[in-house]
Protein backbone atom coordinates (compact mmCIF):
# COMPACT_ATOMS: atom_id res chain seq x y z
CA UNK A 1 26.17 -0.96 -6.60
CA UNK A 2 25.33 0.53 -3.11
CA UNK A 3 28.17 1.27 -0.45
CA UNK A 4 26.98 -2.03 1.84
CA UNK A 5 27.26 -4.22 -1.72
CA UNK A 6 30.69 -2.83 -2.43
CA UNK A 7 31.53 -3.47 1.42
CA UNK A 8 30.39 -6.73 1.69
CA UNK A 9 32.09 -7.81 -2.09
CA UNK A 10 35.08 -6.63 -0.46
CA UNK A 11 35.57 -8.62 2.46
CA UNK A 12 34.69 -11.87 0.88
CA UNK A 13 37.27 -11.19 -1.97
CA UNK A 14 39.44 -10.76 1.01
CA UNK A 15 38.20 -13.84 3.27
CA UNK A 16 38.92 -15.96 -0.25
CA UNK A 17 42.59 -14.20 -0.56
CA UNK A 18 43.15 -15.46 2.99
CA UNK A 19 41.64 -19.00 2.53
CA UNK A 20 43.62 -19.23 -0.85
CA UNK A 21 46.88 -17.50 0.40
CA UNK A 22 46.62 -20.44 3.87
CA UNK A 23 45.48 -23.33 0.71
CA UNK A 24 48.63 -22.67 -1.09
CA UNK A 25 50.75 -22.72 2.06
CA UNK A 26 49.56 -26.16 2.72
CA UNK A 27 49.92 -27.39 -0.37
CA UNK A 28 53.82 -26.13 -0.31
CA UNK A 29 54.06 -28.42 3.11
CA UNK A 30 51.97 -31.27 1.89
CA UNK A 31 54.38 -31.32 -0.98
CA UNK A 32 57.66 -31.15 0.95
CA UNK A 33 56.79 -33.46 3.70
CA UNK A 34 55.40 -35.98 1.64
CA UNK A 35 55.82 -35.70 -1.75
CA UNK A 36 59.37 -36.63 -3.70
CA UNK A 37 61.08 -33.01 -3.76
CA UNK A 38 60.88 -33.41 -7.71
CA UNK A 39 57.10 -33.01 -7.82
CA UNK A 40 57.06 -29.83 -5.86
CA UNK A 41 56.72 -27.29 -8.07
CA UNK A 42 54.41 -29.29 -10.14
CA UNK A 43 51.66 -29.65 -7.00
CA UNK A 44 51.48 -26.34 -5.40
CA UNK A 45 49.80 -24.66 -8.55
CA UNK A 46 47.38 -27.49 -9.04
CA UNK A 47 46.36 -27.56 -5.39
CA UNK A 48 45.98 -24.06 -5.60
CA UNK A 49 43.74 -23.61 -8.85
CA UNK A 50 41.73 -26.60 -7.29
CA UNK A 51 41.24 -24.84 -4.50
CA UNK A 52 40.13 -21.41 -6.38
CA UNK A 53 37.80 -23.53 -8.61
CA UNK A 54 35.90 -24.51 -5.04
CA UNK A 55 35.81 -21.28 -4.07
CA UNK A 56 34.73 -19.84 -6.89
CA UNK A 57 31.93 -22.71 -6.86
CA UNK A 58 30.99 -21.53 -3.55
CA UNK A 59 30.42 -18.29 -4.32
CA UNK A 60 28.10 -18.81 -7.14
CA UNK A 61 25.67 -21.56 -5.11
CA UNK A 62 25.28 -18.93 -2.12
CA UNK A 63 23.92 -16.82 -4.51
CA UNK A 64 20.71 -18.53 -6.62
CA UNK A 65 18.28 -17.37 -9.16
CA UNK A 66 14.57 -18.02 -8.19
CA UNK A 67 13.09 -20.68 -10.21
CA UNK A 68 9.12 -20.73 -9.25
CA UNK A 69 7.17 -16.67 -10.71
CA UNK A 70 6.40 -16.44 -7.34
CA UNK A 71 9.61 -16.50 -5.89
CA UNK A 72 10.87 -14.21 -8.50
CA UNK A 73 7.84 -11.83 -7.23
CA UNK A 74 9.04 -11.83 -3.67
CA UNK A 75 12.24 -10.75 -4.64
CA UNK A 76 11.26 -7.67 -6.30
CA UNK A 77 8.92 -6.66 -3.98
CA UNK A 78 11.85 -6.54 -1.42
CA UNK A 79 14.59 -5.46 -3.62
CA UNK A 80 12.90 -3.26 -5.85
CA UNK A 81 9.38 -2.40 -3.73
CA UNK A 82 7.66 -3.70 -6.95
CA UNK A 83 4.01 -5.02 -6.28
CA UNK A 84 2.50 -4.34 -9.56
CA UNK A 85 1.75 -8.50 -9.73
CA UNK A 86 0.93 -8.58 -6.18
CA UNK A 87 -2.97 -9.47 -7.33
CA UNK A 88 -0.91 -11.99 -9.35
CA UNK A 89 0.75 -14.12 -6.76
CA UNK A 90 -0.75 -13.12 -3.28
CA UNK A 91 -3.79 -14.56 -2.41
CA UNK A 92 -6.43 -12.45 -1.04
CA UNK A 93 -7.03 -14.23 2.48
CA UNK A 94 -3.43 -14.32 2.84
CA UNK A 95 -2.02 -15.78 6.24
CA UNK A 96 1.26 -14.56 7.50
CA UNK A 97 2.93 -15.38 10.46
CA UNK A 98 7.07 -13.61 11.83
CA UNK A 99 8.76 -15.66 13.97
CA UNK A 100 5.67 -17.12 15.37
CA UNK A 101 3.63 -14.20 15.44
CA UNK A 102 0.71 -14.62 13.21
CA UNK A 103 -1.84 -11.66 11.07
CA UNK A 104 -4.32 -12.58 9.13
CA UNK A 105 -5.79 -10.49 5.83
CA UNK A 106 -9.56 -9.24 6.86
CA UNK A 107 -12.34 -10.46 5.34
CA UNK A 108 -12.28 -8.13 2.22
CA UNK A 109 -9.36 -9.77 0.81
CA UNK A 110 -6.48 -7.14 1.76
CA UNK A 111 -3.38 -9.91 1.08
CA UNK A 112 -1.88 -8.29 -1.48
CA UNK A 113 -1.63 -4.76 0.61
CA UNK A 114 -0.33 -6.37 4.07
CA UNK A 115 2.28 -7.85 2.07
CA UNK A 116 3.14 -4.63 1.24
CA UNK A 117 2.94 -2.33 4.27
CA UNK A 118 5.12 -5.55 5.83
CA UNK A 119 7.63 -5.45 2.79
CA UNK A 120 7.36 -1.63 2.88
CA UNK A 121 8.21 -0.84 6.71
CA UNK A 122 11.77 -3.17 6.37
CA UNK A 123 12.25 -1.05 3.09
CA UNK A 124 11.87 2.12 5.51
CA UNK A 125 13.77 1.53 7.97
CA UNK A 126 17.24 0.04 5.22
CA UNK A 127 16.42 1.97 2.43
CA UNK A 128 18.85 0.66 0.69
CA UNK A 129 17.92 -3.31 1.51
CA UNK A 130 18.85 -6.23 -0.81
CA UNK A 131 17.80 -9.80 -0.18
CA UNK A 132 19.53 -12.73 -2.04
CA UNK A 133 18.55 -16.16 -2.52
CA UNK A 134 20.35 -18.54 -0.74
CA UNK A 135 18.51 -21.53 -1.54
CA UNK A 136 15.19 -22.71 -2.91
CA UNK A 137 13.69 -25.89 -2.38
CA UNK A 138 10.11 -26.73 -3.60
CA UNK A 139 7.55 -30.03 -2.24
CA UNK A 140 4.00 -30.03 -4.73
CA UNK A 141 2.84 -26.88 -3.65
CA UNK A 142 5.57 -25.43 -0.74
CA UNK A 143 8.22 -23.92 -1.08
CA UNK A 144 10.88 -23.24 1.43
CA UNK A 145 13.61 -20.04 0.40
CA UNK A 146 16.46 -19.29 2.28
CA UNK A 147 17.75 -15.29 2.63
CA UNK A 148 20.26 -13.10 3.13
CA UNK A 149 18.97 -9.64 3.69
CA UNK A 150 22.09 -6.44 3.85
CA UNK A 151 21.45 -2.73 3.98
CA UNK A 152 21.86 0.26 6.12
CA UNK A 153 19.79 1.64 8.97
CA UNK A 154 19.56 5.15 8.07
CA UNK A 155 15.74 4.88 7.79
CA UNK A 156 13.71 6.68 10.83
CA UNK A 157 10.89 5.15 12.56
CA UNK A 158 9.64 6.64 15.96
CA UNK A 159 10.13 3.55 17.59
CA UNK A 160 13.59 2.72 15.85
CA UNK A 161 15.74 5.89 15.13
CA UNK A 162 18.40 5.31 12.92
CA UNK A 163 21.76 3.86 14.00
CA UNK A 164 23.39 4.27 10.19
CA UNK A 165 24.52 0.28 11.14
CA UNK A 166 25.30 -1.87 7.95
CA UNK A 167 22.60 -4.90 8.79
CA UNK A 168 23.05 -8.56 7.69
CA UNK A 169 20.49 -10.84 8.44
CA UNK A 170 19.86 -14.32 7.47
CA UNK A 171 16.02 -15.78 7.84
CA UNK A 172 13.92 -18.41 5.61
CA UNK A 173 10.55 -18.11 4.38
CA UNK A 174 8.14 -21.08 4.17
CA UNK A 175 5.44 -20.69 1.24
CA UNK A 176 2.31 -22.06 0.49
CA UNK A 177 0.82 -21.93 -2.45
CA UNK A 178 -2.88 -22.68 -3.90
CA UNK A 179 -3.02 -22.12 -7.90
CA UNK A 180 0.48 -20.17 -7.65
CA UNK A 181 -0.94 -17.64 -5.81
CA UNK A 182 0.88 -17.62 -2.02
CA UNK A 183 -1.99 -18.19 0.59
CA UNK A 184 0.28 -18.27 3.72
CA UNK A 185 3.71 -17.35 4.33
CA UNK A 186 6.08 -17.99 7.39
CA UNK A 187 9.33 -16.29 7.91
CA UNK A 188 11.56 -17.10 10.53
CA UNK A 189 14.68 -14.97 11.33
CA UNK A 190 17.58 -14.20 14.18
CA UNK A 191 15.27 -11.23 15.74
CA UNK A 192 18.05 -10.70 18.60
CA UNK A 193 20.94 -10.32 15.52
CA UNK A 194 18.88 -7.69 14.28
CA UNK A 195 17.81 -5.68 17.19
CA UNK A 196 21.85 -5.47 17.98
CA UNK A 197 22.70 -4.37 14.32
CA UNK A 198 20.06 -1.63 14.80
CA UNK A 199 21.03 -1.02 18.62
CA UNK A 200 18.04 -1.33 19.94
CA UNK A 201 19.39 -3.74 21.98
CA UNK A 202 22.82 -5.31 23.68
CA UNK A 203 24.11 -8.43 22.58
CA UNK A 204 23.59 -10.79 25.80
CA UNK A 205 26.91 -12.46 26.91
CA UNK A 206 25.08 -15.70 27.06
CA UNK A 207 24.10 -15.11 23.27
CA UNK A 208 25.65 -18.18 21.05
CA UNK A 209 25.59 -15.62 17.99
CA UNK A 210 27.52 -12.89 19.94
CA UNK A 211 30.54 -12.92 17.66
CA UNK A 212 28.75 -13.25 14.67
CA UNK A 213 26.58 -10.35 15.36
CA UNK A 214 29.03 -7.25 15.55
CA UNK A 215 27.73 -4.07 14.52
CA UNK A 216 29.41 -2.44 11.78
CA UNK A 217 29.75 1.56 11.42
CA UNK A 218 30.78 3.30 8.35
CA UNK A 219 34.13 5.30 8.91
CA UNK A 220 33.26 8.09 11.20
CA UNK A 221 30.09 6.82 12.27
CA UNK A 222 28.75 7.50 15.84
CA UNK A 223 28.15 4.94 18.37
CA UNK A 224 24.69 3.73 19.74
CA UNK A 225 22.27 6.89 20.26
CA UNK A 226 21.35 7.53 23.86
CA UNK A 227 17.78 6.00 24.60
């Protein structure tokens, strides 16, 4: 397991300690303020292990298991850089578009390789990038996937040196599909989240996602690089 796995295990075993340690505390008042005194001891553990069981349950749906080959393909193209089936499920006059920015494959039926170079310069720049499926949802031959993308910028780029940031992005990706082969793909994601968690830009004060968006440094890490 990679340092921003382990990192990111830890604090939501600790967010769940919290939410568990504050459940149990309300139970314990729900039970003396309104409950006869002789039930108290019975309630608080139930409440509790009700409460763990939701928790639990909510840990397992963020996390899914792709149903449809070619979601399963997507995956390990981004977690594992594996495009031996690309021919397989990426049609050759592939259409992409990123956040409304659209690129079409050429003429000569180069689908399968723009999915890579576009799979390949994310892997780059967070070598160490892992994408999890939040949720899948397919309508006849569409499919809409929802992501959660950590890592850690240590990957150079001339135009994006590394800031050794732990990254956490969430995006969806809307498939289309002709014969189970993906023929046009749009992904949408928070573009401004990401530019802050590299530092290639300042998180705006008027920015709604502001507090959701810190940047997180390994111990002894250095601050933004001077531009």
């Amino acid at each position: 397991m990679s340092d921003q796995s382990a990192s990111a295990n830890a604090r939501r075993r600790a967010r769940d300690v919290v939410l568990l340690a504050v459940a149990a505390v309300c139970s314990w008042l729900l039970a003396k303020l309104v409950l006869s005194p002789d039930v108290h001891a019975a309630v608080i553990p139930t409440l509790v292990v009700m409460g763990t069981r939701h928790f639990r349950r909510g840990k397992r749906e963020g996390e899914h298991e792709p149903k449809h080959p070619a979601v399963k393909f997507v995956l390990a193209a981004w977690n594992e850089g594996d495009f031996s089936e690309a021919e397989k499920y990426v049609a050759p006059d592939l259409a992409m578009s990123m956040n409304g920015f659209a690129s079409d494959s050429t003429p000569e039926g180069d689908g399968p390789a723009m999915a890579q170079e576009s799979v390949q310069y994310w892997r780059a720049i967070i070598p160490d990038l892992k994408m999890d499926l939040s949720q899948e949802i397919r309508e006849k031959d569409r499919i809409a996937i929802e992501w959660l993308i950590t890592g850690t910028h240590t990957g150079e780029r001339p135009e994006l040196p590394a800031s050794g940031n732990l990254i956490e992005l969430q995006g969806s990706a809307f498939l289309t599909l002709e014969k189970d082969k993906i023929v046009e793909v749009s992904t949408v994601f928070d573009a401004l989240a990401l530019a802050v968690q590299t530092d290639a830009a300042e998180a705006p004060a008027w920015w709604p996602g502001r507090s959701r968006a810190r940047v997180h440094r390994p111990a002894g890490a250095a601050g933004p690089k001077s531009r």
